[in-house]
Protein backbone atom coordinates (compact mmCIF):
# COMPACT_ATOMS: atom_id res chain seq x y z
CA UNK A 1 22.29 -36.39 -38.16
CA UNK A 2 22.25 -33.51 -35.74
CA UNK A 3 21.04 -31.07 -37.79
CA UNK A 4 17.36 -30.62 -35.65
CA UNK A 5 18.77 -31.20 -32.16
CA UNK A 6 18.59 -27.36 -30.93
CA UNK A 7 20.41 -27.92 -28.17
CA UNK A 8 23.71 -28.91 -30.18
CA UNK A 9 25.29 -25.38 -32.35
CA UNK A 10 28.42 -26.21 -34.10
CA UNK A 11 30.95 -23.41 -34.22
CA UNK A 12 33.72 -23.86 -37.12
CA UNK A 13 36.71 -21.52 -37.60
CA UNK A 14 38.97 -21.98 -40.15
CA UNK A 15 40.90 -20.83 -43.17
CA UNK A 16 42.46 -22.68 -46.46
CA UNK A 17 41.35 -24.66 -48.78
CA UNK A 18 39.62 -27.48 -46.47
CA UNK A 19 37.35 -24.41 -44.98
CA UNK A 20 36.51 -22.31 -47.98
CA UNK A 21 35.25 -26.50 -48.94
CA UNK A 22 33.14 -26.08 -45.52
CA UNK A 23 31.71 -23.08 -46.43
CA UNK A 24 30.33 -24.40 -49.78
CA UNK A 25 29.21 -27.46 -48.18
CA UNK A 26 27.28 -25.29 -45.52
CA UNK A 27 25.87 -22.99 -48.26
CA UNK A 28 24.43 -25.89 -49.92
CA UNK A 29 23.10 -27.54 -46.69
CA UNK A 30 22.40 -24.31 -44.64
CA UNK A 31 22.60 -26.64 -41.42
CA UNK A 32 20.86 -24.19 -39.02
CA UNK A 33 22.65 -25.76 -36.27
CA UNK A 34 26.59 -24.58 -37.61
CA UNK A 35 28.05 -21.19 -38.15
CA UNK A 36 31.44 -21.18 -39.54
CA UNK A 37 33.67 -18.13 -38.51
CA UNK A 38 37.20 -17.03 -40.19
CA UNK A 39 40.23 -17.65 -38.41
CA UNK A 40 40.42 -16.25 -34.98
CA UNK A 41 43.44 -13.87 -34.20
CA UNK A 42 45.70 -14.92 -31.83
CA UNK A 43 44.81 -12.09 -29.43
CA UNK A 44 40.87 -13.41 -29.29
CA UNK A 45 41.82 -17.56 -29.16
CA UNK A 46 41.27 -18.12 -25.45
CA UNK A 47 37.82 -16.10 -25.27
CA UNK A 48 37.09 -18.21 -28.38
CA UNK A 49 38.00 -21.85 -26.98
CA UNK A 50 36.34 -20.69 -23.70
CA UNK A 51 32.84 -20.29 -25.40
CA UNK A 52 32.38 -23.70 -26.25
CA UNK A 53 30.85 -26.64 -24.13
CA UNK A 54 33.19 -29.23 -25.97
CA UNK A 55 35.43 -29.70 -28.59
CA UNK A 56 35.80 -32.18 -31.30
CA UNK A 57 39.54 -32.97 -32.33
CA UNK A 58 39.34 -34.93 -35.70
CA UNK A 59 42.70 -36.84 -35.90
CA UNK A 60 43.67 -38.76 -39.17
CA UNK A 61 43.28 -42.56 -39.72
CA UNK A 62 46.76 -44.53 -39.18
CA UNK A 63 48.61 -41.93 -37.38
CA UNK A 64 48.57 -43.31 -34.00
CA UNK A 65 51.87 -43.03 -32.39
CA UNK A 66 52.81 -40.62 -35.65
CA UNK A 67 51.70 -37.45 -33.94
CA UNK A 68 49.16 -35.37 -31.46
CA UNK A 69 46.74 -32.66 -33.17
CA UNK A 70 48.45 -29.74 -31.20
CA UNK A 71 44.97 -28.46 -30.91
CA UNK A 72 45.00 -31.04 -28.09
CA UNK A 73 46.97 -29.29 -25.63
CA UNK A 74 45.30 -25.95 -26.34
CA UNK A 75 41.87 -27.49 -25.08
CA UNK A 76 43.48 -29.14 -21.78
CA UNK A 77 44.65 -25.59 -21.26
CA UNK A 78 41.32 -23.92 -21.64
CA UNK A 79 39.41 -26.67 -19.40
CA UNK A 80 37.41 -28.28 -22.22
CA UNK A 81 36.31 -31.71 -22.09
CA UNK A 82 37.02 -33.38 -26.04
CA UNK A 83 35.36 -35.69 -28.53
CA UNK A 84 38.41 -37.28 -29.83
CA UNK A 85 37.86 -38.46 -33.22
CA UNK A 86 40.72 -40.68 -32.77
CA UNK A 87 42.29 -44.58 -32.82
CA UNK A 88 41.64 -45.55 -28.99
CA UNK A 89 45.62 -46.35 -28.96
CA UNK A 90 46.56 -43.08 -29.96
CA UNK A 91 48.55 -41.20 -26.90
CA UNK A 92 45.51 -38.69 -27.09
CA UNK A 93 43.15 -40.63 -26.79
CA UNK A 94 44.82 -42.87 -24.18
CA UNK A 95 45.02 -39.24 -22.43
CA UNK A 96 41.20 -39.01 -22.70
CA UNK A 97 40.18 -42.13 -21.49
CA UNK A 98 42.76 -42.67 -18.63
CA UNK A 99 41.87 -39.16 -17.37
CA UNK A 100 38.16 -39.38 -18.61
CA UNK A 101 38.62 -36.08 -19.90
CA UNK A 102 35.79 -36.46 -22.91
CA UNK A 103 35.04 -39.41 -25.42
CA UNK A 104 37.04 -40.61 -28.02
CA UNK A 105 35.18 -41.88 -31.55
CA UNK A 106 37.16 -43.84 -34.16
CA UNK A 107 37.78 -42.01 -37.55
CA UNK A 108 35.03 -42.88 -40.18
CA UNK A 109 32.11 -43.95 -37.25
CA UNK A 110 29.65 -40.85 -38.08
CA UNK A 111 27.22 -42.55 -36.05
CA UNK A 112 29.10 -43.18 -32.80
CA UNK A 113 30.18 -39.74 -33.99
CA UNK A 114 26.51 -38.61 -33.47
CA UNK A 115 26.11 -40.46 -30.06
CA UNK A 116 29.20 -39.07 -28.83
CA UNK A 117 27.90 -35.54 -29.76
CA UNK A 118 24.33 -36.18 -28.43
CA UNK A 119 25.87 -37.41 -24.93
CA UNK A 120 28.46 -35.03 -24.58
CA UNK A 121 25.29 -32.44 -24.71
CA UNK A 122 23.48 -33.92 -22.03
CA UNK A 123 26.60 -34.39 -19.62
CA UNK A 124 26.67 -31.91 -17.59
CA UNK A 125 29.51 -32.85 -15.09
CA UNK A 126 32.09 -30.28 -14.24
CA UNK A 127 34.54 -32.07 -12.73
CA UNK A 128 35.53 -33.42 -16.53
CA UNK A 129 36.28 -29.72 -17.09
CA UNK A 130 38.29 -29.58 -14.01
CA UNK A 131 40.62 -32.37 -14.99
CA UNK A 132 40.93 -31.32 -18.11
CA UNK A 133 42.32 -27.92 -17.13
CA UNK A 134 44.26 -29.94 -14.42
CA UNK A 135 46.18 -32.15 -16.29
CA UNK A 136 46.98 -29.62 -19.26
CA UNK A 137 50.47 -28.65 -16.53
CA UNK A 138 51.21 -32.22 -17.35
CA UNK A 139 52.43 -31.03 -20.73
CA UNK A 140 54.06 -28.18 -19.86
CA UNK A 141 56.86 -27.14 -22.15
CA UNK A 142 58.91 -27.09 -18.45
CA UNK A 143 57.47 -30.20 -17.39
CA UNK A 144 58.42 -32.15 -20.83
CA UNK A 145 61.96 -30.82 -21.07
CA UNK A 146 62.55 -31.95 -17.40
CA UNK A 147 61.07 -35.48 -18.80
CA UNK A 148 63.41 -35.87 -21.63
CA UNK A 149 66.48 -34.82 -19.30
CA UNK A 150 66.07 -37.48 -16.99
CA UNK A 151 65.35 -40.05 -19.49
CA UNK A 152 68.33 -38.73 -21.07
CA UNK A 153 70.13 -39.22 -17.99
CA UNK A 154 68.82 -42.58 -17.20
CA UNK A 155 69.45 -44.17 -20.51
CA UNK A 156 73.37 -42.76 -20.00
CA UNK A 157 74.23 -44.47 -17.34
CA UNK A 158 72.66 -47.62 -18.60
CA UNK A 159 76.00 -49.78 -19.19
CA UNK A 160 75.56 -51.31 -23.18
């Protein structure tokens, strides 16, 4: 849907079985608008997350409340504003709205995918980046531990 918009590149890194499928998908489209790149070594990941604009998270149907992409947390690091591809009552995507920290597109809506994608290009507000990066302390390893200790704590001294 994108494929002619020169203002959107996509840039897809991978490895496995899912992204040797990605490369024969792009060999067959030759989408001039995506590049797909092997896995990027630990040592080069920030400078890679860095380069991009905005990143898209898919996240699986029916795993709200299951689990959050890990990928997540990386990109609040970095300062990146996300398109969530996400139920809106997933704990990510409740993270994105609540912070407005990118846009968040159910699984399966290529369309609103699209629009999402389109609008994210013309945004061009860098305060979203700023919160982004600001709330990424929020999940801390430090921060979390000190969480589950005082819930811990709280729940006992709760009589039964």
């Amino acid at each position: 849907m994108l494929r002619d918009n020169g203002d959107i590149h996509f840039l897809l890194s991978g490895w496995g079985v899912g992204f040797d499928q990605l490369k024969a998908l792009q060999a067959d489209a030759r989408l001039p608008n995506v590049t797909l790149v092997d896995r990027v070594e630990d040592d080069q990941l920030e400078t890679f997350l860095s380069a991009a604009d905005v990143w898209i998270i898919p996240y699986r149907k029916n795993v709200a409340g299951v689990s959050v992409p890990s990928r997540f947390y990386n990109l609040r690091a970095i300062g990146r504003p996300v398109i969530l591809v996400s139920e809106p009552d997933a704990e990510a995507a409740l993270t994105v709205i609540e912070h407005d920290v990118g846009w968040v597109v159910e699984p399966g809506n290529a369309d609103e995918l699209a629009k999402a994608v389109s609008h994210a290009a013309d945004a061009n507000d860098p305060r979203r980046a700023g919160r982004a990066a600001e709330i990424a302390g929020r999940f801390d390893f430090d921060v979390a531990m000190a969480g589950y200790c005082s819930l811990i704590s709280e729940l006992l001294q709760k009589p039964d």
